[in-house]
N, C-alpha and C. Protein backbone atom coordinates (compact mmCIF):
# COMPACT_ATOMS: atom_id res chain seq x y z
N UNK A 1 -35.87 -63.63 31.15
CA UNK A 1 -34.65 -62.89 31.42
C UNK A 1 -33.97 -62.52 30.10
N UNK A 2 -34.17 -63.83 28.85
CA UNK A 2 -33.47 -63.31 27.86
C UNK A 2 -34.36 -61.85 27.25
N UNK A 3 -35.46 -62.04 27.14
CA UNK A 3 -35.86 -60.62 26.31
C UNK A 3 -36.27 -59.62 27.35
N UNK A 4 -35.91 -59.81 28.84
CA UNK A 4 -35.94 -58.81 29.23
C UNK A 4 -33.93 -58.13 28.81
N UNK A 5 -33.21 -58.60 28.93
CA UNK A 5 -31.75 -58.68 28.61
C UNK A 5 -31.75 -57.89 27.36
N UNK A 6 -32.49 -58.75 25.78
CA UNK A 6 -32.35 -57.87 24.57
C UNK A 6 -33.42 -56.60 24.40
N UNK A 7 -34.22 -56.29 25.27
CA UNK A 7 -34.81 -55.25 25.40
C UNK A 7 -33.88 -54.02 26.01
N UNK A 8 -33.37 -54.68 27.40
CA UNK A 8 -32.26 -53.87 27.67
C UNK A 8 -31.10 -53.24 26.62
N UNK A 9 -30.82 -54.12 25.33
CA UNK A 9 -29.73 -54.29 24.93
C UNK A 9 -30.21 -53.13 24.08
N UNK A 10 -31.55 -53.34 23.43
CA UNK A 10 -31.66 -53.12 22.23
C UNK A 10 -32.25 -51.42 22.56
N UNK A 11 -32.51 -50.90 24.01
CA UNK A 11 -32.39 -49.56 24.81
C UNK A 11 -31.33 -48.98 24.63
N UNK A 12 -30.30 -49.83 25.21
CA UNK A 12 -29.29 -49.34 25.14
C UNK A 12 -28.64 -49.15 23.44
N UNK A 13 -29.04 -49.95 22.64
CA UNK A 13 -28.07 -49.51 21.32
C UNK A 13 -29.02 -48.07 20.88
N UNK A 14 -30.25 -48.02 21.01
CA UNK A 14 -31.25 -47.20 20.67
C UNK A 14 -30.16 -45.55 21.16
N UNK A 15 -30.33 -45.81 23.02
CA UNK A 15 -29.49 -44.31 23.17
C UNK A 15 -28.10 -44.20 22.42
N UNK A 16 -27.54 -45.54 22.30
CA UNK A 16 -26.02 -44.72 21.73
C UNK A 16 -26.27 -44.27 20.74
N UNK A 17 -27.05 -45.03 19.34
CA UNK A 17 -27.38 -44.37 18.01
C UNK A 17 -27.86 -42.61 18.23
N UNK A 18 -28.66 -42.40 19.04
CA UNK A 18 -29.15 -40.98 19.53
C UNK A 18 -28.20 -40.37 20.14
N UNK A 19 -27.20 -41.09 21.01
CA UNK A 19 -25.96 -39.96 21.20
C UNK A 19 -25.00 -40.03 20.20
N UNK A 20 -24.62 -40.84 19.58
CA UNK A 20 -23.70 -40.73 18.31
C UNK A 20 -24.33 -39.48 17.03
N UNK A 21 -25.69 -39.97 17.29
CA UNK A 21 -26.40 -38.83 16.29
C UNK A 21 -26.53 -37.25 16.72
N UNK A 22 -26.71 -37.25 18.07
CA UNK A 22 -26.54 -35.71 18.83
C UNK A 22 -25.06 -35.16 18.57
N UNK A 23 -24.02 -36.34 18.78
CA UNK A 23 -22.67 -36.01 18.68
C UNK A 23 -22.09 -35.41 17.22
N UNK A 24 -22.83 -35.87 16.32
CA UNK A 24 -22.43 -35.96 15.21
C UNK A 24 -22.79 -34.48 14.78
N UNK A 25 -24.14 -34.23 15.07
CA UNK A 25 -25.08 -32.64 14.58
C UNK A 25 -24.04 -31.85 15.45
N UNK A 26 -23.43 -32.11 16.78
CA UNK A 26 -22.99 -30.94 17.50
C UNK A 26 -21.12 -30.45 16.30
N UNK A 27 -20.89 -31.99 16.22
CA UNK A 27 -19.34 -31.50 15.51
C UNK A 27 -19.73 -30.68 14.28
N UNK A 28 -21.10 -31.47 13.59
CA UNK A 28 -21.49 -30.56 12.01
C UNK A 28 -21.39 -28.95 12.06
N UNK A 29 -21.89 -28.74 13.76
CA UNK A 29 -22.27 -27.39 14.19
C UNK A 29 -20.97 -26.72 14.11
N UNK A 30 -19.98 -27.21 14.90
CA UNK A 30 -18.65 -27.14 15.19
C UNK A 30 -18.14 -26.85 13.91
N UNK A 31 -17.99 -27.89 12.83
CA UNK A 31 -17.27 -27.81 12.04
C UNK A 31 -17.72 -26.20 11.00
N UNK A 32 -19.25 -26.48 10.78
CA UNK A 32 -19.51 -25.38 10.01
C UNK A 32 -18.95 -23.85 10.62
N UNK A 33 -18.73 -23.79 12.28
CA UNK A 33 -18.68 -22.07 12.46
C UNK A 33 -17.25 -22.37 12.08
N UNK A 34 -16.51 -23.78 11.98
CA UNK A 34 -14.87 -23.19 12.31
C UNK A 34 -14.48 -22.80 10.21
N UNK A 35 -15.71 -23.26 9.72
CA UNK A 35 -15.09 -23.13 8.02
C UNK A 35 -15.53 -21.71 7.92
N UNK A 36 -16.73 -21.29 8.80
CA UNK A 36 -17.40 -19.88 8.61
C UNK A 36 -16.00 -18.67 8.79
N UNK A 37 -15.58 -19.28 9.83
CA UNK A 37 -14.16 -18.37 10.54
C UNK A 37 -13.25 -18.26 9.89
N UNK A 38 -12.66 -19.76 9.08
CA UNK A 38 -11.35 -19.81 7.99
C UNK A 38 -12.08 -18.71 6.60
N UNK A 39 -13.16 -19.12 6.28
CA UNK A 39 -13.50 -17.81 5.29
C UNK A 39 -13.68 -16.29 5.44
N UNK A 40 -14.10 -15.99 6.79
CA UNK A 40 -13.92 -14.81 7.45
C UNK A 40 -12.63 -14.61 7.11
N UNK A 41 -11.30 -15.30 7.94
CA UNK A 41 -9.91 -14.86 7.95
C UNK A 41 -9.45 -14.55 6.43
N UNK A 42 -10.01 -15.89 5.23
CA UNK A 42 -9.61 -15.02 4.23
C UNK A 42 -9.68 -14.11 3.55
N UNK A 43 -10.88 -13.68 4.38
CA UNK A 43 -11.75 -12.67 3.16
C UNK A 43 -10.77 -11.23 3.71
N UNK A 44 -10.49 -11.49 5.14
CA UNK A 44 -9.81 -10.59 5.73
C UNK A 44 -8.35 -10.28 5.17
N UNK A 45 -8.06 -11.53 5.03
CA UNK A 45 -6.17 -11.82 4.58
C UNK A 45 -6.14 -11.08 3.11
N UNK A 46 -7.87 -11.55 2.21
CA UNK A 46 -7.61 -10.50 0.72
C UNK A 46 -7.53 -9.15 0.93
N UNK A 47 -8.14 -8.69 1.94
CA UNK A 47 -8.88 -7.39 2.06
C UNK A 47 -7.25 -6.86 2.29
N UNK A 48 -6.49 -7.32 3.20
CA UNK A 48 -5.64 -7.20 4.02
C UNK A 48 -4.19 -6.50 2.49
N UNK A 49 -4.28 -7.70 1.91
CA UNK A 49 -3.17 -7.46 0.94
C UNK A 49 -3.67 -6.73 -0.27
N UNK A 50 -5.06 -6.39 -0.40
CA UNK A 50 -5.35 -5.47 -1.49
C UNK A 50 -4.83 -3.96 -1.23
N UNK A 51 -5.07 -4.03 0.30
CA UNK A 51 -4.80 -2.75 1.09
C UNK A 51 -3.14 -2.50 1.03
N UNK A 52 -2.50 -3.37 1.08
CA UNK A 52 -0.99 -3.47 0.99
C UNK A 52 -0.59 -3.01 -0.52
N UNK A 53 -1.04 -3.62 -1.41
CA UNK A 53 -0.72 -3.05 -2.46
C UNK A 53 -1.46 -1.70 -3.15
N UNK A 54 -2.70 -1.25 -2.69
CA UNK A 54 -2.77 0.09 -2.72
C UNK A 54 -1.79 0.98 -2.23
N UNK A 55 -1.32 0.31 -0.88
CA UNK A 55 -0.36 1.61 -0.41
C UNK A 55 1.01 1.61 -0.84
N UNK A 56 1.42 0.63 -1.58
CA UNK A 56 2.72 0.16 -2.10
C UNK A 56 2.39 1.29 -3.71
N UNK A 57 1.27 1.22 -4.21
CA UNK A 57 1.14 1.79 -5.30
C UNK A 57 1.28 3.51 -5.22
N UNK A 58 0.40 3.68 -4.27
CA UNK A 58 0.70 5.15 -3.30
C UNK A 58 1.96 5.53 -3.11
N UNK A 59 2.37 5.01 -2.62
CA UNK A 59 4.27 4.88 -2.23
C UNK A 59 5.18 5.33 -3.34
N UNK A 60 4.60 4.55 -4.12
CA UNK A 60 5.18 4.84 -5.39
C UNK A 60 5.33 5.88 -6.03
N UNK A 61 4.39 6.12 -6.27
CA UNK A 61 3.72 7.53 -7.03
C UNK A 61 3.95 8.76 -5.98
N UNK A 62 3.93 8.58 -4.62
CA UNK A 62 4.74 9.51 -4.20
C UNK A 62 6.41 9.52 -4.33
N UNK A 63 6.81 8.84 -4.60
CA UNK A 63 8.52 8.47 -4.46
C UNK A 63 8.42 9.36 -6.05
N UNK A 64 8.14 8.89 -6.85
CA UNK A 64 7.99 9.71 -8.10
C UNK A 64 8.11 11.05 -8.37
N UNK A 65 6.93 11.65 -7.77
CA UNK A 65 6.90 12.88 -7.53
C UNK A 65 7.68 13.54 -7.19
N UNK A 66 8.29 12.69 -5.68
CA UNK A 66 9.24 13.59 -5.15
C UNK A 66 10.59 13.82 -5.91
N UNK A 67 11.01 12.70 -7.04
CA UNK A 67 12.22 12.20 -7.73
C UNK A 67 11.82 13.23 -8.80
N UNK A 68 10.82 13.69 -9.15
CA UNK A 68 10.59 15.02 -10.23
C UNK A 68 10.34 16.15 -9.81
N UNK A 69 10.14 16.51 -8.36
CA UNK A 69 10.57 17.86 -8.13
C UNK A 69 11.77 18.15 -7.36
N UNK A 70 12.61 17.05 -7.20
CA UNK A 70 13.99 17.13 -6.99
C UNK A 70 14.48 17.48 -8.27
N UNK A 71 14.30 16.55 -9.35
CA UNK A 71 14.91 17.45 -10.94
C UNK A 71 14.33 18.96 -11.05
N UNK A 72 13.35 19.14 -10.68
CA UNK A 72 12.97 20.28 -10.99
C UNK A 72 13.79 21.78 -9.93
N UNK A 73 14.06 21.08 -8.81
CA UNK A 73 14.77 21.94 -8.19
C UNK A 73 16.10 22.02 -8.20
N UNK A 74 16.73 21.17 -8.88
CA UNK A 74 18.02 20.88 -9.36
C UNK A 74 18.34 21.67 -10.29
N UNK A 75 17.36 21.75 -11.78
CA UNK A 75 17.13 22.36 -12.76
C UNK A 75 17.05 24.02 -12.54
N UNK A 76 16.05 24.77 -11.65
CA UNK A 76 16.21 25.74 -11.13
C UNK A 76 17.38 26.38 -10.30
N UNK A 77 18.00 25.72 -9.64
CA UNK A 77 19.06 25.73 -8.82
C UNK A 77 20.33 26.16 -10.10
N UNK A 78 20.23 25.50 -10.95
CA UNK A 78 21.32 25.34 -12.09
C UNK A 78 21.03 27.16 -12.76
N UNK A 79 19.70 27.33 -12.84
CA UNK A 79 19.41 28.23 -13.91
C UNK A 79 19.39 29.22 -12.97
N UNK A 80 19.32 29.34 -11.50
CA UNK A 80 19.88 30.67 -10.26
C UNK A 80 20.98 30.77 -10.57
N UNK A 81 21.73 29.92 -10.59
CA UNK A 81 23.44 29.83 -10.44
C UNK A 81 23.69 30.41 -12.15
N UNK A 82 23.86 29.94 -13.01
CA UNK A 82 23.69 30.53 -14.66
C UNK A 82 23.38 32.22 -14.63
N UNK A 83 22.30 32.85 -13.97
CA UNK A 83 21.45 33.62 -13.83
C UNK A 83 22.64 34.99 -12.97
N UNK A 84 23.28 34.26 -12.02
CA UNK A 84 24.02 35.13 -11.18
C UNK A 84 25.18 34.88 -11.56
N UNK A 85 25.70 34.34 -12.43
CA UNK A 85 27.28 34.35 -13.06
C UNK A 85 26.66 35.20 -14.36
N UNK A 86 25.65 35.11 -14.82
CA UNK A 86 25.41 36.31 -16.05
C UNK A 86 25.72 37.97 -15.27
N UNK A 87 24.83 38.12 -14.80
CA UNK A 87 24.65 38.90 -13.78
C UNK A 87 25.91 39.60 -13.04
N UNK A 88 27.08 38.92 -12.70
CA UNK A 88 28.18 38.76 -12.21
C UNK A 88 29.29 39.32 -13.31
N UNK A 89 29.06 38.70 -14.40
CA UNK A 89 30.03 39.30 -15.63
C UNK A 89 29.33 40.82 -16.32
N UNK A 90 28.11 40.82 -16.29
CA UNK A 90 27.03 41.88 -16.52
C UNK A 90 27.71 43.25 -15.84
N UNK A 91 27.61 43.08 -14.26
CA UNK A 91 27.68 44.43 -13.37
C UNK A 91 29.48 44.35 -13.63
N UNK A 92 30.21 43.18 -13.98
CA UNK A 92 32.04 43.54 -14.53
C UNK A 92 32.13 44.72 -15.43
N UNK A 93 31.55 43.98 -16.28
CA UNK A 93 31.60 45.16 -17.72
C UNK A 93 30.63 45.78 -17.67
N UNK A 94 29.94 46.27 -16.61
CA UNK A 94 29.08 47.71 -16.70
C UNK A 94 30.12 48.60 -15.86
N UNK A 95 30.80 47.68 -14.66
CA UNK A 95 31.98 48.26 -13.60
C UNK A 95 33.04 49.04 -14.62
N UNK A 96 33.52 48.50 -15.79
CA UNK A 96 34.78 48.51 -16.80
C UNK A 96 34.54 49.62 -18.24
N UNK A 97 33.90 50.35 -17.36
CA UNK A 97 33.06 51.83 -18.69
C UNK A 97 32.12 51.91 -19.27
N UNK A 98 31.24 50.42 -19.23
CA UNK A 98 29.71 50.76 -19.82
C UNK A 98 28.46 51.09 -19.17
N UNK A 99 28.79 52.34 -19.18
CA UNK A 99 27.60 53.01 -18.48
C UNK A 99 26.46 53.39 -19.09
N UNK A 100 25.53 54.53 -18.44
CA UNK A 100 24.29 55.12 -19.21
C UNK A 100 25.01 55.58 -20.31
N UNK A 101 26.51 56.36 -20.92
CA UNK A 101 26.86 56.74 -22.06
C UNK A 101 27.19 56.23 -22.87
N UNK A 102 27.76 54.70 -22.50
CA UNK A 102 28.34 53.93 -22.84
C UNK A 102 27.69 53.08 -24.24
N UNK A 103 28.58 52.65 -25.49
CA UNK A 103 27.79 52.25 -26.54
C UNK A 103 27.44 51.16 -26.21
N UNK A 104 25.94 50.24 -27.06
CA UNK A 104 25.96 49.16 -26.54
C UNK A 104 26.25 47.90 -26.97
N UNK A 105 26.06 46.98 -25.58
CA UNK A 105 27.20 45.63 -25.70
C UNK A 105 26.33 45.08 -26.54
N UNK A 106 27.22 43.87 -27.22
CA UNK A 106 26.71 42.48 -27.73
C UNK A 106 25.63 41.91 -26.91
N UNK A 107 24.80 41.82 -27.02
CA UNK A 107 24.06 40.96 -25.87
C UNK A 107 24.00 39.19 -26.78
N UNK A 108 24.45 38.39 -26.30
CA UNK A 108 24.81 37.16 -27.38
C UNK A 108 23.45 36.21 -27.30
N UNK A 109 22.30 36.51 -26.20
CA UNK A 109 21.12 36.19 -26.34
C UNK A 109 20.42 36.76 -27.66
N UNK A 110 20.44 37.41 -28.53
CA UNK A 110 20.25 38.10 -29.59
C UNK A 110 20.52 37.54 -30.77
């Protein structure tokens, strides 16, 4: 009875070692897809913020642009307005006798 007992025993430690060992390969399995996944997510999370700061850089350089053809239309705007107050004092004193006979003006661009 006794070595039928440690035969039993020594069956039984046999399967647990083989399920502790099945158990063990299944978590290895486990563990490796869940590190496969955390490196997936980061590779994603770099990809993610490289993309963020491309478009932040984009952003930029458009904000730029637009901040230099606002001067530029500011600048033009200035030199319409200049352009039609010349223009404005021009057709005065052409209004005030200087005509086709008329001698000619100072032009102070000159």
């Amino acid at each position: 009875a006794r070595t039928a007992a440690a035969a039993c025993s020594a069956v039984v430690t046999r399967a647990a070692a083989e399920q502790r060992t099945a158990a063990e390969a299944v978590l290895a399995e486990r563990a490796d897809k869940a590190q496969a996944r955390a490196w997936a997510a980061e590779a994603d999370a770099a990809a993610s913020a490289i993309e963020v700061r491309r478009l932040e850089a984009a952003l930029s350089e458009a904000l730029q642009r637009a901040e230099a053809a606002e001067g530029r239309a500011a600048a033009a705007e200035e030199r319409a307005a200049a352009s039609a107050e010349r223009a404005a004092a021009e057709a005065e004193a052409g209004g005030a006798g200087g005509g086709p006979g008329a001698p000619p003006r100072h032009d102070p661009r000159r």
